[in-house]
Protein backbone atom coordinates (compact mmCIF):
# COMPACT_ATOMS: atom_id res chain seq x y z
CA UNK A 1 2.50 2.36 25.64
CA UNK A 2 3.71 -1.38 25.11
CA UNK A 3 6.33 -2.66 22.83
CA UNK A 4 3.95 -4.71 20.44
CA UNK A 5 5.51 -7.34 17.43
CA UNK A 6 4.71 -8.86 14.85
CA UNK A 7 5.16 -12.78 14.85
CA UNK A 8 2.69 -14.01 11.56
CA UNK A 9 2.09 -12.41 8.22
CA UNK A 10 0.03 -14.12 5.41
CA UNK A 11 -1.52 -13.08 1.94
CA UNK A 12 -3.14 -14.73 -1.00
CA UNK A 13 -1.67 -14.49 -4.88
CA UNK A 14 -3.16 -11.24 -5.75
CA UNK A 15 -5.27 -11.64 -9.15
CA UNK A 16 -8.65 -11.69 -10.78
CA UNK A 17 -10.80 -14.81 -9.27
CA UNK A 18 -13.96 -14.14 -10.96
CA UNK A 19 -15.80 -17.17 -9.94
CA UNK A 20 -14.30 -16.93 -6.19
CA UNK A 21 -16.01 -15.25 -3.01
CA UNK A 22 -15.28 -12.61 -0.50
CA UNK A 23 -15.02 -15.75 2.19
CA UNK A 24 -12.81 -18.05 0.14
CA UNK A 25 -10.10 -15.24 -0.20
CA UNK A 26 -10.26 -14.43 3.53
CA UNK A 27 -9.96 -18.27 4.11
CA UNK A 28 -6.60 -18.44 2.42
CA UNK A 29 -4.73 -15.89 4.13
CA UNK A 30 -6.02 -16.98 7.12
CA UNK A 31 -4.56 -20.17 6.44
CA UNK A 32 -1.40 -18.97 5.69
CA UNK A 33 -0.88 -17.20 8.75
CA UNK A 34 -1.80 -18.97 11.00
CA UNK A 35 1.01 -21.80 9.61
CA UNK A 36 3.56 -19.11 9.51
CA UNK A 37 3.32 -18.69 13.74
CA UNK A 38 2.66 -20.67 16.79
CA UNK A 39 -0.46 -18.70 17.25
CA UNK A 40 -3.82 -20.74 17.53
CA UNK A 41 -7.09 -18.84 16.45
CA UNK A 42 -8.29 -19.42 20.00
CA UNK A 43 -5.71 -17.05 21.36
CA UNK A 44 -6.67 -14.27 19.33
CA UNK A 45 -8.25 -11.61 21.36
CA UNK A 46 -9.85 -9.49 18.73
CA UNK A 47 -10.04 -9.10 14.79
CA UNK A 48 -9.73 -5.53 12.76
CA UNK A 49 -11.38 -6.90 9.85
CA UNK A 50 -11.03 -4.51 6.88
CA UNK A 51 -12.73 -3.76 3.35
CA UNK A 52 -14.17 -1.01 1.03
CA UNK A 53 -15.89 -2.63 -1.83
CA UNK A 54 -18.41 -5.39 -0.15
CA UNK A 55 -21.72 -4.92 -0.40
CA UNK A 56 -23.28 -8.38 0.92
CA UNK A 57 -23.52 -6.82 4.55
CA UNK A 58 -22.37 -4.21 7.32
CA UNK A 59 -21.36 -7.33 9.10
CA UNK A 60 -18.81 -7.99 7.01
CA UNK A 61 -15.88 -9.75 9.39
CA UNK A 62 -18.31 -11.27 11.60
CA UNK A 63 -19.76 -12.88 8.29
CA UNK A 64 -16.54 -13.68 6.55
CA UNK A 65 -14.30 -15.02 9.73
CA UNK A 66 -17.70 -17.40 11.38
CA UNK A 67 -17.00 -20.40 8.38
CA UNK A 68 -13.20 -20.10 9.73
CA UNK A 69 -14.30 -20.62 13.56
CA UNK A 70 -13.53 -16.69 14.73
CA UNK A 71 -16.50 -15.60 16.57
CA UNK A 72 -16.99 -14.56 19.94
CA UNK A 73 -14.44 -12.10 20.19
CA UNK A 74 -14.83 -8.66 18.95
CA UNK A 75 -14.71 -8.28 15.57
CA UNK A 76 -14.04 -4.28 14.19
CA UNK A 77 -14.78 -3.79 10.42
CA UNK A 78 -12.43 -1.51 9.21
CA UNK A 79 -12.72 1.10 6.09
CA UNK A 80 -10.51 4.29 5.03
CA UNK A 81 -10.55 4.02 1.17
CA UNK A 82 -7.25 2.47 -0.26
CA UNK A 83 -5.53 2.97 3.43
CA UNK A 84 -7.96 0.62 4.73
CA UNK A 85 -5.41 -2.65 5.60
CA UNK A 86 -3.02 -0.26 7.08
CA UNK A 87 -6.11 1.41 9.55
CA UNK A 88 -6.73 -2.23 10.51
CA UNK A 89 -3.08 -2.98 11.86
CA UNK A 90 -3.13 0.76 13.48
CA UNK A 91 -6.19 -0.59 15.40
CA UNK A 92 -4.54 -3.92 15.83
CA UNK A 93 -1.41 -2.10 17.64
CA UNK A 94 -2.96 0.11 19.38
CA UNK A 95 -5.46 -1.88 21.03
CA UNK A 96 -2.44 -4.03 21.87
CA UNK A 97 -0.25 -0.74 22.77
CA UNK A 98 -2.58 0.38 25.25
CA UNK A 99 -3.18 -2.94 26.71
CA UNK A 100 -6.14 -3.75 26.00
CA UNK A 101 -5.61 -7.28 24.22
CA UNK A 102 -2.27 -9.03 24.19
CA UNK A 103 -2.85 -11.09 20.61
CA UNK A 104 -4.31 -9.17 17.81
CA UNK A 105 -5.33 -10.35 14.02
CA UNK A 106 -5.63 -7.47 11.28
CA UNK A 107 -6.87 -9.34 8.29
CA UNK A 108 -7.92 -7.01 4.86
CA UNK A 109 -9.28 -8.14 1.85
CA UNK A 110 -11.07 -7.34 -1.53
CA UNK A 111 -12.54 -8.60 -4.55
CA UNK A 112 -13.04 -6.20 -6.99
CA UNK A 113 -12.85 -7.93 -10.25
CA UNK A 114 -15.93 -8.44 -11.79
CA UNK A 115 -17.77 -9.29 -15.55
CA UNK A 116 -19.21 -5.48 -14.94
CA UNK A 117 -16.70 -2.81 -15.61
CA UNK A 118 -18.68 0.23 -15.29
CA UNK A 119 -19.86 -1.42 -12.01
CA UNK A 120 -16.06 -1.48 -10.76
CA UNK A 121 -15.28 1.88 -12.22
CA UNK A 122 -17.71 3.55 -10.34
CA UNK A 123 -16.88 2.20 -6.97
CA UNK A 124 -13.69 3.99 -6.76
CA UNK A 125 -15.29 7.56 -6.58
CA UNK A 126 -16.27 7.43 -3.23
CA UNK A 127 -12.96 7.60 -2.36
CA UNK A 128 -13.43 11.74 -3.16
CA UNK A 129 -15.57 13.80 -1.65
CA UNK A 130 -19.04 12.99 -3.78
CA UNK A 131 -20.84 15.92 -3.02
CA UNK A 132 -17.64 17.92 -4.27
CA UNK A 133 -16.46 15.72 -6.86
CA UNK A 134 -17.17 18.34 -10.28
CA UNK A 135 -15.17 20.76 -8.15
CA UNK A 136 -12.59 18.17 -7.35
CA UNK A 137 -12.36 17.37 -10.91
CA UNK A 138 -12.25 20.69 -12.04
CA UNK A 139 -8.93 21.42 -9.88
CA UNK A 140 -7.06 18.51 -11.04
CA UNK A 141 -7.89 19.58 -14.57
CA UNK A 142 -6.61 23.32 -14.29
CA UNK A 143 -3.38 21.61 -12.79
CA UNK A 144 -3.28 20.09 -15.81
CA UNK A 145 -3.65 23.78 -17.55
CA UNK A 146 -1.36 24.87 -15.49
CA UNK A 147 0.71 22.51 -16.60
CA UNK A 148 1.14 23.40 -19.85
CA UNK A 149 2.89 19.99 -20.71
CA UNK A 150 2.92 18.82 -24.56
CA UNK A 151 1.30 15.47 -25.00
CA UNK A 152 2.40 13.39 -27.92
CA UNK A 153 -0.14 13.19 -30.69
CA UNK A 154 -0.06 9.89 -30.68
CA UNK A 155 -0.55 9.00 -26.96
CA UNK A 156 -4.96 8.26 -27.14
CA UNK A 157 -6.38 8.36 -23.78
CA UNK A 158 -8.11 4.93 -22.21
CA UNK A 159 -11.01 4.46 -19.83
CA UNK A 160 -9.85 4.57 -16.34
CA UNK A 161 -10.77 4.85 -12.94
CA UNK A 162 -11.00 8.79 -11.71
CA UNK A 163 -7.74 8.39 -9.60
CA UNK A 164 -5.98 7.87 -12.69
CA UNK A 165 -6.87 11.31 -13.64
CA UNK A 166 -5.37 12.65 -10.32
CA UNK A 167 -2.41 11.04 -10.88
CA UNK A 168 -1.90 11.95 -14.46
CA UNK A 169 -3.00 15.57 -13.39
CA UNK A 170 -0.09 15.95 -10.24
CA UNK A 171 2.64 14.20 -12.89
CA UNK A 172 2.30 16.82 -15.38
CA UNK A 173 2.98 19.56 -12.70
CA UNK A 174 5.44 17.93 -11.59
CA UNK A 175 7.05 17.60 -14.91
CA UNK A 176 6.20 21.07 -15.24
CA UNK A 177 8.01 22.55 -12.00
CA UNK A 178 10.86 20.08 -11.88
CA UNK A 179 11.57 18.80 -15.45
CA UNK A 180 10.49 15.48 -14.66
CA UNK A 181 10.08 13.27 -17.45
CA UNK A 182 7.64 10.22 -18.63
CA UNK A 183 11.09 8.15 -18.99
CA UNK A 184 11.67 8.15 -14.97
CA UNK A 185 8.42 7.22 -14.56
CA UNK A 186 8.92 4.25 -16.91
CA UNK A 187 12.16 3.72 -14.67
CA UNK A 188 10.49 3.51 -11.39
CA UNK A 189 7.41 1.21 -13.01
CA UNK A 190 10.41 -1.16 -14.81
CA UNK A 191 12.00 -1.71 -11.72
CA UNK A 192 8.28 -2.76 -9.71
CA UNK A 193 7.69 -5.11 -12.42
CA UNK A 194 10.88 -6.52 -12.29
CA UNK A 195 10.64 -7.65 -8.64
CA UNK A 196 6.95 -8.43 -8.96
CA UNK A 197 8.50 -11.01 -11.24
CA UNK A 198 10.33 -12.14 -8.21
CA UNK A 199 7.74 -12.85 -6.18
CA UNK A 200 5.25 -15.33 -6.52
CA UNK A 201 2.49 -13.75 -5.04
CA UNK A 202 2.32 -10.67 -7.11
CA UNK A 203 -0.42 -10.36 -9.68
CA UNK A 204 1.88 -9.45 -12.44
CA UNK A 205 5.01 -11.68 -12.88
CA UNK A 206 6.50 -10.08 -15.94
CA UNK A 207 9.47 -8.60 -16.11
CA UNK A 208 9.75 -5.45 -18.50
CA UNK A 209 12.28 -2.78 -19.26
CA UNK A 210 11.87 1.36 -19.44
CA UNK A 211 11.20 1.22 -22.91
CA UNK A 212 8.12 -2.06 -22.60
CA UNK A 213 6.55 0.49 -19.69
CA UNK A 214 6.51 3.39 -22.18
CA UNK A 215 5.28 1.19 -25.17
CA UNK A 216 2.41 0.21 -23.26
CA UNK A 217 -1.34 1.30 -23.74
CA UNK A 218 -1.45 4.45 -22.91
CA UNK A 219 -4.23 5.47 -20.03
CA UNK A 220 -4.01 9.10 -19.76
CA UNK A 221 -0.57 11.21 -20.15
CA UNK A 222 2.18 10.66 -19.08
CA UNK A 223 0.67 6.81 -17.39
CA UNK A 224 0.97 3.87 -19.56
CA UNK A 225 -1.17 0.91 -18.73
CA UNK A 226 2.10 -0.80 -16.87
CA UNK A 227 2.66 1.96 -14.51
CA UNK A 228 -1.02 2.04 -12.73
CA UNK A 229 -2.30 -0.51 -10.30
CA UNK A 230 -4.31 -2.84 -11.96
CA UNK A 231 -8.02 -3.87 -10.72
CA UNK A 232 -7.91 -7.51 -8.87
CA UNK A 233 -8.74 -9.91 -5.89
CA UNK A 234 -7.03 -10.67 -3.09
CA UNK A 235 -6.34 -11.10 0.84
CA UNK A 236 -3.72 -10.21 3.87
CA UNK A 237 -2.98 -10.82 7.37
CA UNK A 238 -0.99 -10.40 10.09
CA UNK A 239 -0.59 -11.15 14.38
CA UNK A 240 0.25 -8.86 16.47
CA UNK A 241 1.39 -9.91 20.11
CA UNK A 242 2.18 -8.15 23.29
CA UNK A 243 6.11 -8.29 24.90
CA UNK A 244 4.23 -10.89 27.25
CA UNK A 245 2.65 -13.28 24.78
CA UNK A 246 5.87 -13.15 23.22
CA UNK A 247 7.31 -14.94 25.56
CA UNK A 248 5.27 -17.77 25.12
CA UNK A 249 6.12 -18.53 21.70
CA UNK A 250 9.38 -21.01 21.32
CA UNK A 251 10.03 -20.15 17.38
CA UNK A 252 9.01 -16.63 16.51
CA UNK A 253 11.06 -14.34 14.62
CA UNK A 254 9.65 -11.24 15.55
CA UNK A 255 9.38 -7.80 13.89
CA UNK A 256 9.30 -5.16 16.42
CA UNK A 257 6.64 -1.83 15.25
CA UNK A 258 8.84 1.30 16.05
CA UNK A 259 6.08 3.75 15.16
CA UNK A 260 2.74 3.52 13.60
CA UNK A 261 0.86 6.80 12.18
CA UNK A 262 -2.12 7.33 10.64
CA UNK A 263 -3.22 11.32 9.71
CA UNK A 264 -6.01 12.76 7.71
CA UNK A 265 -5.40 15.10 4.80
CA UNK A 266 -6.40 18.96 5.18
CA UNK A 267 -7.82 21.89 3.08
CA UNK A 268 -4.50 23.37 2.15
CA UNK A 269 -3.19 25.53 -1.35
CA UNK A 270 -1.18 22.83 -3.77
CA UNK A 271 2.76 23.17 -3.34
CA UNK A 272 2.46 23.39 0.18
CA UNK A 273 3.25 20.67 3.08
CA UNK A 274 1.10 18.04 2.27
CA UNK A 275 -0.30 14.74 4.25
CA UNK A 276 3.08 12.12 3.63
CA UNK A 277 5.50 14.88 4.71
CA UNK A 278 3.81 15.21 7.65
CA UNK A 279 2.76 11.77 8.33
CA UNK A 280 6.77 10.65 8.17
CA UNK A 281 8.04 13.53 10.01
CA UNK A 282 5.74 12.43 12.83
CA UNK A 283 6.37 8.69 12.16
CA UNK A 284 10.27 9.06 12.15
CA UNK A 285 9.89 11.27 15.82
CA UNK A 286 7.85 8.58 17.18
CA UNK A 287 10.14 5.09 16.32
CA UNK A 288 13.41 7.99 16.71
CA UNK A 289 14.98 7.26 13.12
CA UNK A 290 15.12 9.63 10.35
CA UNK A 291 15.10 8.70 6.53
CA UNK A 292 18.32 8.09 6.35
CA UNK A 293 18.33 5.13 8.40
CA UNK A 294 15.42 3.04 6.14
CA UNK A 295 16.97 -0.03 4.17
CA UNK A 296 13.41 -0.78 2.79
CA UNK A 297 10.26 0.94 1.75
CA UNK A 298 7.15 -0.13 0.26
CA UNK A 299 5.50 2.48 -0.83
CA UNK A 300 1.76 3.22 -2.22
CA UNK A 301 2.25 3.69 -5.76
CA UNK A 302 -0.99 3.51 -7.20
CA UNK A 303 1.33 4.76 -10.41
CA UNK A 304 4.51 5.05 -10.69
CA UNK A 305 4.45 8.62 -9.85
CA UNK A 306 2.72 8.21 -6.56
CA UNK A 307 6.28 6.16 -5.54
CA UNK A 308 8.30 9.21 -7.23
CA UNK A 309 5.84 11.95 -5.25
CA UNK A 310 6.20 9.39 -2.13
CA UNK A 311 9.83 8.85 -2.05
CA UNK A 312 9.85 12.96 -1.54
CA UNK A 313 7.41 13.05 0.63
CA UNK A 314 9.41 10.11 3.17
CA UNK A 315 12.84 12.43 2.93
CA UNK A 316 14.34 9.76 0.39
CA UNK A 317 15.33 12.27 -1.38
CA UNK A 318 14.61 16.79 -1.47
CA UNK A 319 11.18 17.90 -2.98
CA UNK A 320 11.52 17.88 -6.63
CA UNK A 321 14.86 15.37 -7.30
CA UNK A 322 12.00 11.89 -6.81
CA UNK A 323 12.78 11.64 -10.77
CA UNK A 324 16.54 11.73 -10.94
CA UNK A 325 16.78 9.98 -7.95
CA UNK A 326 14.73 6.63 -9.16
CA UNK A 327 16.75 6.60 -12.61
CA UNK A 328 19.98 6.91 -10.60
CA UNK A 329 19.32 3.33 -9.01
CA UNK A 330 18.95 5.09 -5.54
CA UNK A 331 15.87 2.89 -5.35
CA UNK A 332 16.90 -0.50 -6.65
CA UNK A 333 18.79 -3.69 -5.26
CA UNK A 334 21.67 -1.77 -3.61
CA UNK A 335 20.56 1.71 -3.87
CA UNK A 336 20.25 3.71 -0.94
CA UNK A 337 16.70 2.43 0.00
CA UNK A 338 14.79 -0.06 -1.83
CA UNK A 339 11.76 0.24 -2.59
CA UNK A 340 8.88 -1.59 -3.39
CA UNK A 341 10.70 -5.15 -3.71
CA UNK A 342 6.99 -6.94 -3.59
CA UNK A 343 6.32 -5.22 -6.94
CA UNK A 344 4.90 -2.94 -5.47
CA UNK A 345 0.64 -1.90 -6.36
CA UNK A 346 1.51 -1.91 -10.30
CA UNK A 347 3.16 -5.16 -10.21
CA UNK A 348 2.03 -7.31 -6.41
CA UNK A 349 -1.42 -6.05 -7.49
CA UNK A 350 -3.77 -3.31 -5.35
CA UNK A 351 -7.34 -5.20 -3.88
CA UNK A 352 -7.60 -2.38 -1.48
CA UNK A 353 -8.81 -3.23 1.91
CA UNK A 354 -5.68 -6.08 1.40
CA UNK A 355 -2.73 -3.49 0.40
CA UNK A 356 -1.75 -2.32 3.59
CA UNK A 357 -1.09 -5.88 5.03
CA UNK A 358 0.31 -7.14 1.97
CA UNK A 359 2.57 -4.17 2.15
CA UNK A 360 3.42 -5.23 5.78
CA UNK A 361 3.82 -9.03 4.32
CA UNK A 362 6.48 -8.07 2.30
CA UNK A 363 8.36 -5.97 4.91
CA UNK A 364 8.28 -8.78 7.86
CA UNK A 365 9.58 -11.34 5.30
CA UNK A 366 12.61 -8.69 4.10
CA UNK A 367 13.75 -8.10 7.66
CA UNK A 368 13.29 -11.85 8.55
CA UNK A 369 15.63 -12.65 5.49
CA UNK A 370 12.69 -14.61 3.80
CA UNK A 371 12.47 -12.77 0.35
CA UNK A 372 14.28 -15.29 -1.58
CA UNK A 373 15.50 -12.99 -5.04
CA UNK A 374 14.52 -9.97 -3.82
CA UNK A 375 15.91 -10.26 -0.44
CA UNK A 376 17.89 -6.87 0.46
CA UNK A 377 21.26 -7.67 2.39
CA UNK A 378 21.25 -6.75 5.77
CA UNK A 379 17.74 -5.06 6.03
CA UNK A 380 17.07 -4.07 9.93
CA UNK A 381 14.81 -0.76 9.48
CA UNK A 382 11.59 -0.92 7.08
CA UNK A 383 9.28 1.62 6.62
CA UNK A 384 5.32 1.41 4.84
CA UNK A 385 3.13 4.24 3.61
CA UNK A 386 -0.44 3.59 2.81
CA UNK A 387 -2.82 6.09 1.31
CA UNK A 388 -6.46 6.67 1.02
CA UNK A 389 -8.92 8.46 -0.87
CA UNK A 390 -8.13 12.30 -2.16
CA UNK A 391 -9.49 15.61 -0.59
CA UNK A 392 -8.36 18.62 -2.51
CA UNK A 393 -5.04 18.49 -3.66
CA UNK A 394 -4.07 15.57 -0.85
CA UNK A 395 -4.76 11.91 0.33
CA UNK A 396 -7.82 11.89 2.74
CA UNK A 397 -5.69 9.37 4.69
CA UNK A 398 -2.40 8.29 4.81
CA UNK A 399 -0.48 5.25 7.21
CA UNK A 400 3.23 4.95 7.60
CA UNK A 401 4.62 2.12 9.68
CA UNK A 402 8.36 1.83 10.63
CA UNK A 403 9.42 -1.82 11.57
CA UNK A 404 12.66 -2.95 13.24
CA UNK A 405 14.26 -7.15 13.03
CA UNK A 406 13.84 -8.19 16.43
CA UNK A 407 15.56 -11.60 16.87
């Protein structure tokens, strides 16, 4: 397989755009990376164009890209639930990799906001198993059982997207087997909001202690409003090039991809080996690093306890210790890997099919030295995970990326 880089990233201010479209959004991060490289749009080679939540056509890149003068070329539309953006830059590599194309756009994007709430609320459940969903819902509530974790009195549930109950489901285990409490996960969300506030593309700009993140409206124990991704609009891009085409370009500062996974969750008993253990272990074989040698991680935290369930999962830190770990600063400016310094989904903001490459955004600018306040000294190894839908106790689909500074 060829070497492939990365030499243009671009995204949009995440937000809520209610009287924008689908091909407005696409527009702008096109426009913004195609001024960060030398690249020309004629040069491109083919598009992995990817969304969830459009329901204008099954066309969808050819329709969005055409105003923007991409046509011709093939055009892939891309969709794997939340892990969408990240299945478009796998695509993008490999078709690259395996030498197929030599200059490669993977552009993501959504627009989810919308005057109809129930409408948006029910989008997200086909990211489970529809058929199965009672079932599904079932487990995560005799987790909760299980669980057997007091819930103040005062803590009155919101409405919320069915993920939300997943995630409040796995924390209270958690909390259960490994005396986690609602305070780290406060911790973790403070310090996401805290860099989204550093970053001016990030839906949320608003910087908030432990104490603001627990005081917030409560969605469904232990998540407060301020540590779940909020619903919003919003686009990503990036170019990848061959070793070759590199050469051609007089300015780049390229990010080289070390490894690039994607894997699909399995039917498997809770507390076992689950889909980001094995995704990293197979990631970290593939670019030859372990854990130990990531400076920067942006990880998929949906809530803050998907970054504390992550961070375990990536060999941050042993099975169990993802609580202790975040409140010890392991994770912040100067810890022993940062993560999330975009804000992360709670704080940069979550359209789906655009996570994934805004993920990768934030990453290329880190290791280029391009993050301004929330620039980590001396970053040279970054690592993404990207997850997708649930089946059983799992993600249905989960990316992790490892990216080395190149120049």
């Amino acid at each position: 397989m060829r070497e492939v880089f990365v030499v243009g990233i671009g995204m949009m201010k995440f937000g809520k755009y209610i009287d924008r479209n689908v091909k407005s959004l696409v527009g702008e991060a096109l426009e913004a990376t195609f001024n960060d490289c030398e690249v020309e749009k004629s040069q491109i080679q083919n598009v992995y164009f990817s969304n969830t939540n459009w329901d204008q056509t099954s066309i969808k890149g050819q329709v969005a890209l055409r105003p923007f003068g991409i046509e011709s070329i093939p055009i892939i539309n891309v969709e794997n639930a939340c892990a969408s953006g990240s299945t478009a830059f796998y695509h993008s590599w490999l078709s690259i990799a395996s030498g197929m194309a030599d200059c490669s756009l993977a552009i993501g994007v959504e627009k989810l906001y919308m005057e109809d709430k129930e409408k948006v609320f029910k989008s997200f459940i086909v990211g489970v198993d529809v058929e199965q969903s009672e079932k599904q819902f079932a487990l995560w509530g005799d987790l909760v059982k299980a669980a057997n974790v007091e819930i103040p009195k005062d803590f009155k549930e919101s409405a919320r997207t069915p993920f939300m109950d997943m995630y409040a489901s796995h924390s209270q285990r958690h909390m259960s087997l490994y005396g986690t409490t609602q305070k780290q996960l406060a911790v973790i969300a403070s310090k996401n909001h805290n860099f989204g506030a550093q970053n001016p593309l990030a839906q949320y700009q608003i910087k908030m202690s432990p104490e603001d993140v627990m005081a917030d409206k409560p969605i469904v124990y232990p998540l407060t409003r301020s540590m779940c991704a909020p619903i919003g609009d919003g686009s990503a891009a990036t170019i990848l090039v061959s070793k070759d085409f590199l050469k051609k370009l007089s300015n780049s500062r390229p990010v080289k991809i070390l490894a690039t996974v994607i894997a699909s969750g399995r039917n498997r008993d809770v507390g076992h080996e689950d889909i980001t253990e094995r995704t990293a272990k197979m990631a970290y074989e593939m670019a030859g690093v372990g854990p130990e040698d990531i400076d920067i991680a942006e990880l998929h935290d949906a809530t803050s306890y998907g970054e504390l369930h992550i961070s375990e999962g990536m060999g941050f830190c042993p099975i169990g210790d993802g609580g202790p770990f975040a409140e010890s600063g392991a994770t912040s400016m100067g810890g022993q890997v940062v993560i999330n310094t975009s804000g992360g989904l709670i704080s940069r903001g979550h359209p789906i099919g655009a996570s994934g490459l805004a993920q990768m955004h934030e990453l290329v600018l880190q290791l280029r030295g391009e993050a301004g306040g929330r620039q980590v000294e001396n970053a040279r190894i970054a690592l993404n995970e990207n997850g997708g839908g649930t089946i059983g106790f799992e993600e249905a689909a989960m990316a992790v990326n490892i990216l080395e500074r190149a120049f």
